[in-house]
Protein backbone atom coordinates (compact mmCIF):
# COMPACT_ATOMS: atom_id res chain seq x y z
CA UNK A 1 46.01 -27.59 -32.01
CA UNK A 2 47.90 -24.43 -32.88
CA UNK A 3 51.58 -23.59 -32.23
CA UNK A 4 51.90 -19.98 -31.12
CA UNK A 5 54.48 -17.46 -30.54
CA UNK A 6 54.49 -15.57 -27.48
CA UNK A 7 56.57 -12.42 -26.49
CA UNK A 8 56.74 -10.66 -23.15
CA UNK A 9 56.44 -7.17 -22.46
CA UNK A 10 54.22 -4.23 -22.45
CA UNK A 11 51.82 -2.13 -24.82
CA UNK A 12 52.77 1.47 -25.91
CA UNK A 13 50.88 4.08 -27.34
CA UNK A 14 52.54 7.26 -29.38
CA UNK A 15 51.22 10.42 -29.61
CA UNK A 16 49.77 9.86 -32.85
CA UNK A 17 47.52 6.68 -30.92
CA UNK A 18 49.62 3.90 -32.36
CA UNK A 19 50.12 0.99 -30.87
CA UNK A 20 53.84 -0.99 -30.32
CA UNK A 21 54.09 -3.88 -28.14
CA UNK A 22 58.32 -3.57 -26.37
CA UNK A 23 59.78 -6.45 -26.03
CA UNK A 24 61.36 -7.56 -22.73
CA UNK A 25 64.48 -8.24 -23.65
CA UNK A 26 65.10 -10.49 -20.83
CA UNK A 27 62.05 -12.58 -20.76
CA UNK A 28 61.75 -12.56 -24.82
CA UNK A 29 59.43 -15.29 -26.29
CA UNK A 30 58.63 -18.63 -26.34
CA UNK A 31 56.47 -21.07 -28.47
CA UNK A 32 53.07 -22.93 -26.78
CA UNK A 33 50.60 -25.13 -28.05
CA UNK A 34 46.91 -24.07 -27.78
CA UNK A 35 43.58 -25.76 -28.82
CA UNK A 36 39.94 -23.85 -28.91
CA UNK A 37 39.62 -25.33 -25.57
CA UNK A 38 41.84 -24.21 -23.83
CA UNK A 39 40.98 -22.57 -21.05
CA UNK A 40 42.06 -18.84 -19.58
CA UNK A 41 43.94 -20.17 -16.36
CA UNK A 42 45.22 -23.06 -18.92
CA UNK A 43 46.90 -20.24 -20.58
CA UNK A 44 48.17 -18.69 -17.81
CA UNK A 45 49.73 -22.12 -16.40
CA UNK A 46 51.12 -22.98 -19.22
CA UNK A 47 53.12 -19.32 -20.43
CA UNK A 48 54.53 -18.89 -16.73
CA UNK A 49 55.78 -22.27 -16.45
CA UNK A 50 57.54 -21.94 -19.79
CA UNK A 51 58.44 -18.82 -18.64
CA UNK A 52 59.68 -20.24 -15.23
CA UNK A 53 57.36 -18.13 -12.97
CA UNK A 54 54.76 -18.77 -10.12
CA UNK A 55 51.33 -18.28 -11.56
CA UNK A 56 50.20 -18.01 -8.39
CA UNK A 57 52.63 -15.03 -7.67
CA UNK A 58 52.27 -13.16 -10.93
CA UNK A 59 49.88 -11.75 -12.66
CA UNK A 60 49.88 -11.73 -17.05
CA UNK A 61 47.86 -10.14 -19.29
CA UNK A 62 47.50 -11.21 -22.29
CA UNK A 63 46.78 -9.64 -25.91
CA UNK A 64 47.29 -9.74 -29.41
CA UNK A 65 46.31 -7.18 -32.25
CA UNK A 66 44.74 -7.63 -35.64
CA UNK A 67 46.92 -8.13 -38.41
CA UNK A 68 46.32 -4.88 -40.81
CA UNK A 69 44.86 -2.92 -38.55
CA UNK A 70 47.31 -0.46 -37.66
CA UNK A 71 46.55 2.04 -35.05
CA UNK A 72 43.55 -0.28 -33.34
CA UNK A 73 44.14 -0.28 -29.75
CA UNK A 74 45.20 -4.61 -28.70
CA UNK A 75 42.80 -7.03 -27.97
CA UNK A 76 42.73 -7.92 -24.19
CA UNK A 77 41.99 -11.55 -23.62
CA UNK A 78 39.82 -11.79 -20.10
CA UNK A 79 38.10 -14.90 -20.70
CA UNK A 80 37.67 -18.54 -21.70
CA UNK A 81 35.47 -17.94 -24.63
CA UNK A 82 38.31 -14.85 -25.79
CA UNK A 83 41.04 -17.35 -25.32
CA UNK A 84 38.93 -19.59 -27.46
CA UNK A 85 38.25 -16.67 -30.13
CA UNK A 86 42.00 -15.89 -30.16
CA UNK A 87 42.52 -19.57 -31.07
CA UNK A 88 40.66 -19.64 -33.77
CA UNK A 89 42.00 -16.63 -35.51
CA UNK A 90 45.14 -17.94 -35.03
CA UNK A 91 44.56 -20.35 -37.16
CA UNK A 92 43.35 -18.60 -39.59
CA UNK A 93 46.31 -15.76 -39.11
CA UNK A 94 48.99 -18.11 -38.87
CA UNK A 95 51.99 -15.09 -38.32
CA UNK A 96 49.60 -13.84 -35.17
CA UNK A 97 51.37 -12.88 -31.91
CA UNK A 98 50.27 -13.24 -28.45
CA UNK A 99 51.93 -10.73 -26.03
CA UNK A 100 51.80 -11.18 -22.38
CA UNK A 101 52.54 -8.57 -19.65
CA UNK A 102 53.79 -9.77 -16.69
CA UNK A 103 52.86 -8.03 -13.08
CA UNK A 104 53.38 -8.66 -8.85
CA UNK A 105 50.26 -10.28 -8.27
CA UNK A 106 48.37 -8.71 -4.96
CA UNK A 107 49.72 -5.29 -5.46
CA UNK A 108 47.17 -2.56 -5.19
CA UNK A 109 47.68 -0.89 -8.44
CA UNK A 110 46.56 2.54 -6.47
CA UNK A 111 49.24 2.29 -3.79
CA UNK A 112 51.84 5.28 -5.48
CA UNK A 113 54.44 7.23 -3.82
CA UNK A 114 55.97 10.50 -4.96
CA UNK A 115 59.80 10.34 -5.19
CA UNK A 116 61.93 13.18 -5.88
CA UNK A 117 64.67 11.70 -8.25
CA UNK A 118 66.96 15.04 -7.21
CA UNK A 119 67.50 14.33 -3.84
CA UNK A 120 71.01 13.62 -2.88
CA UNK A 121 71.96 10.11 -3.22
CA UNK A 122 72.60 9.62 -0.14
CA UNK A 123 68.80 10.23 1.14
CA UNK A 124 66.97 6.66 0.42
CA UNK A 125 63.90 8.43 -0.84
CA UNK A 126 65.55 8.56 -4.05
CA UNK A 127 66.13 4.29 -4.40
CA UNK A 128 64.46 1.97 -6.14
CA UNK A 129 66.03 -1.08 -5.11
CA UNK A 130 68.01 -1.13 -1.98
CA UNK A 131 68.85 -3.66 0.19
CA UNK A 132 71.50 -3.84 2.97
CA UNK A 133 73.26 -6.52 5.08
CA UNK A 134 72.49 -4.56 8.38
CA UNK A 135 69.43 -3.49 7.65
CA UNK A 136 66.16 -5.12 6.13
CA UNK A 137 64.79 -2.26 4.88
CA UNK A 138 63.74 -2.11 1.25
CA UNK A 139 61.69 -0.82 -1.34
CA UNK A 140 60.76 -2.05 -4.71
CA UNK A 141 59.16 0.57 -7.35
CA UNK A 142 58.41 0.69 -11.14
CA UNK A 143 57.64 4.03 -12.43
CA UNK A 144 53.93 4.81 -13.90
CA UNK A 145 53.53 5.33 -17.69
CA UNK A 146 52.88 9.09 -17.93
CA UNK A 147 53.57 10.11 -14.42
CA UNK A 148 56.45 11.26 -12.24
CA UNK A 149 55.04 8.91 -9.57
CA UNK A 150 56.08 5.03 -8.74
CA UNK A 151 53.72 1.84 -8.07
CA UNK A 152 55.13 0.19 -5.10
CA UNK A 153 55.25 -3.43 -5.52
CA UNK A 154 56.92 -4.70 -2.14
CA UNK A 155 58.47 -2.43 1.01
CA UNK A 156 59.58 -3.63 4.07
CA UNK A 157 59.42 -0.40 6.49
CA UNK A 158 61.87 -1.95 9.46
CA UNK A 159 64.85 0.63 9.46
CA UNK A 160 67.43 -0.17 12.17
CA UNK A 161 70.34 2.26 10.26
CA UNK A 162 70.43 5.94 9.13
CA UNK A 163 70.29 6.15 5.84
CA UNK A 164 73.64 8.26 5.64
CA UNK A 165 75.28 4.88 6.97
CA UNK A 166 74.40 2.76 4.14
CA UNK A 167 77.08 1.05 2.63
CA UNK A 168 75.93 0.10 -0.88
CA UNK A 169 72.25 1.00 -2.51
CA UNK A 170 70.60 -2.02 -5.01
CA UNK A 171 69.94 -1.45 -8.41
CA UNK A 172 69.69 1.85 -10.43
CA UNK A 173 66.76 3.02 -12.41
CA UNK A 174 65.54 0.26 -14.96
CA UNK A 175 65.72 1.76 -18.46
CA UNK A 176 62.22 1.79 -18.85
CA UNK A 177 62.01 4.51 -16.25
CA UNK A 178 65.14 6.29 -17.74
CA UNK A 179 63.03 5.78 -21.08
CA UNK A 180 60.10 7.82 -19.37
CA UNK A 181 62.21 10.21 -18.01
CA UNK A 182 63.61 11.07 -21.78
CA UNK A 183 60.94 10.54 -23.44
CA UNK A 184 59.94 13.99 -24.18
CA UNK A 185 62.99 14.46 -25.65
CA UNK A 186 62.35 12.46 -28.78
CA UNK A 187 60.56 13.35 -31.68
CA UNK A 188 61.69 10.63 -34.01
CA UNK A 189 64.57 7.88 -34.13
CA UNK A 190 66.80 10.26 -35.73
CA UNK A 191 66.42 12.76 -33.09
CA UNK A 192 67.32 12.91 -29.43
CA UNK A 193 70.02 12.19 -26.84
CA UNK A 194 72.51 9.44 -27.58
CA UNK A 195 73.89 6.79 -25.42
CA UNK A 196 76.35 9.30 -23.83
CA UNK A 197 74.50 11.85 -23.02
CA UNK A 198 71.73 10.16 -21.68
CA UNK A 199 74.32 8.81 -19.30
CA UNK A 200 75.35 12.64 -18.54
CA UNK A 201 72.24 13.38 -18.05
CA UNK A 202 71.53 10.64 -15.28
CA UNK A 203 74.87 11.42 -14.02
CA UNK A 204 73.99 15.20 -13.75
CA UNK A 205 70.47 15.43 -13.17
CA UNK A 206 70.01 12.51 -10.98
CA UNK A 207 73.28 12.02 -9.65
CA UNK A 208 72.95 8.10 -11.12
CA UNK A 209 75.32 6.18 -12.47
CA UNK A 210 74.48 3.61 -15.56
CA UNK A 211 76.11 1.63 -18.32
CA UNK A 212 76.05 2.67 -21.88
CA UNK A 213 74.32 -0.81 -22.42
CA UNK A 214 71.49 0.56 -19.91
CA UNK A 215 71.49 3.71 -21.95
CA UNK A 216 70.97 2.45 -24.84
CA UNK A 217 68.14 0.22 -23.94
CA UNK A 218 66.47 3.02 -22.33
CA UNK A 219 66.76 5.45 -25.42
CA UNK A 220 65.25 2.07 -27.70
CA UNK A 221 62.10 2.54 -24.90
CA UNK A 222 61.98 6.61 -25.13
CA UNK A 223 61.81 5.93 -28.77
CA UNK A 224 59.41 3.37 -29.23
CA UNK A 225 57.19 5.22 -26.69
CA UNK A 226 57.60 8.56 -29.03
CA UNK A 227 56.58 6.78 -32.21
């Protein structure tokens, strides 16, 4: 038996092809205890429950990279004998990582949907989380890496309002998005917008209103995803 760290979160890759796993800094990490036989869907079981999700509901990847091997793309584990394999390098790597990325299980990852983020905010094409007391309808989007387009993980199409007559929209952009958005802006961490006027920006541009806590963790994404 082997105890191992796990962190949540996803892969990035720079522009000069190295890899950075982000951190969710919600979910963070947790410690599990794995033996050479334990099994793929063991794994599974056994990270969402400590993680308090449905493993039936959610899909997670999981991965870990080679220590000293900088800018070798992670190791995917898809299998009972690479769970096993992971194992026992563990053991011989005893400050190895395993990284799991978390997903909506049963989405079709080619379902996308264009959405202009310059649309006035009162137009619901322009929401990625919205729900209403007098009206069920509601989408839920994360953006793609790379794109301008959004996977749609869950939509419920039943409008019985005008959109104008909304009285509240959900949640703004996650910072990862915001991240995307600004990434381009970045060259290094010493360069690009700051806090402030990445909330201009959204402000301006977007016509989106967000926290300087939200900026921040979305310039600490735009960065990473630079390096």
């Amino acid at each position: 038996m082997v105890l191992i760290y796990v962190k949540s979160g996803e892969w990035m890759c720079s522009r000069g092809d190295d890899w950075s796993f982000v951190v969710d800094k919600e979910r963070r990490g947790r410690m599990v205890t794995l033996a050479t036989t334990t099994t793929l869907k063991q794994l599974k079981i056994t990270v969402c429950e400590d993680y308090g999700v449905d493993h039936n509901a959610i899909n997670a990847e999981f991965s870990y990279s080679l220590l000293n091997q900088k800018g070798n793309p992670p190791i995917i584990i898809t299998n009972d004998r690479q769970a096993s394999n992971f194992v026992g390098y563990a053991k011989r790597e005893s400050s190895t990582t395993l990284c799991v990325m978390f997903s909506v299980s049963g989405v079709n990852q080619k379902e996308r949907v264009n959405i202009d983020l310059n649309k006035e905010p009162c137009d619901s094409s322009n929401v990625e989380d919205e729900e209403d007391a007098l009206c069920n309808w509601t989408v839920r989007a994360e953006g793609i890496d790379g794109s301008t387009y959004f996977m749609i993980n869950q939509c419920d199409g039943r409008h019985s309002c005008a959109p104008s007559k909304k009285r509240k929209f959900g949640k703004t952009a996650s910072a990862r998005t915001i991240g995307t958005l600004i990434q381009h802006r970045f060259d290094d961490a010493n360069d690009g917008p700051k806090p402030n006027d990445i909330i201009q920006f959204m402000r301006m541009e977007h016509s989106c209103e967000i926290t300087y806590w939200h900026a921040w963790e979305a310039r600490e994404f735009a960065i990473a995803a630079a390096r």
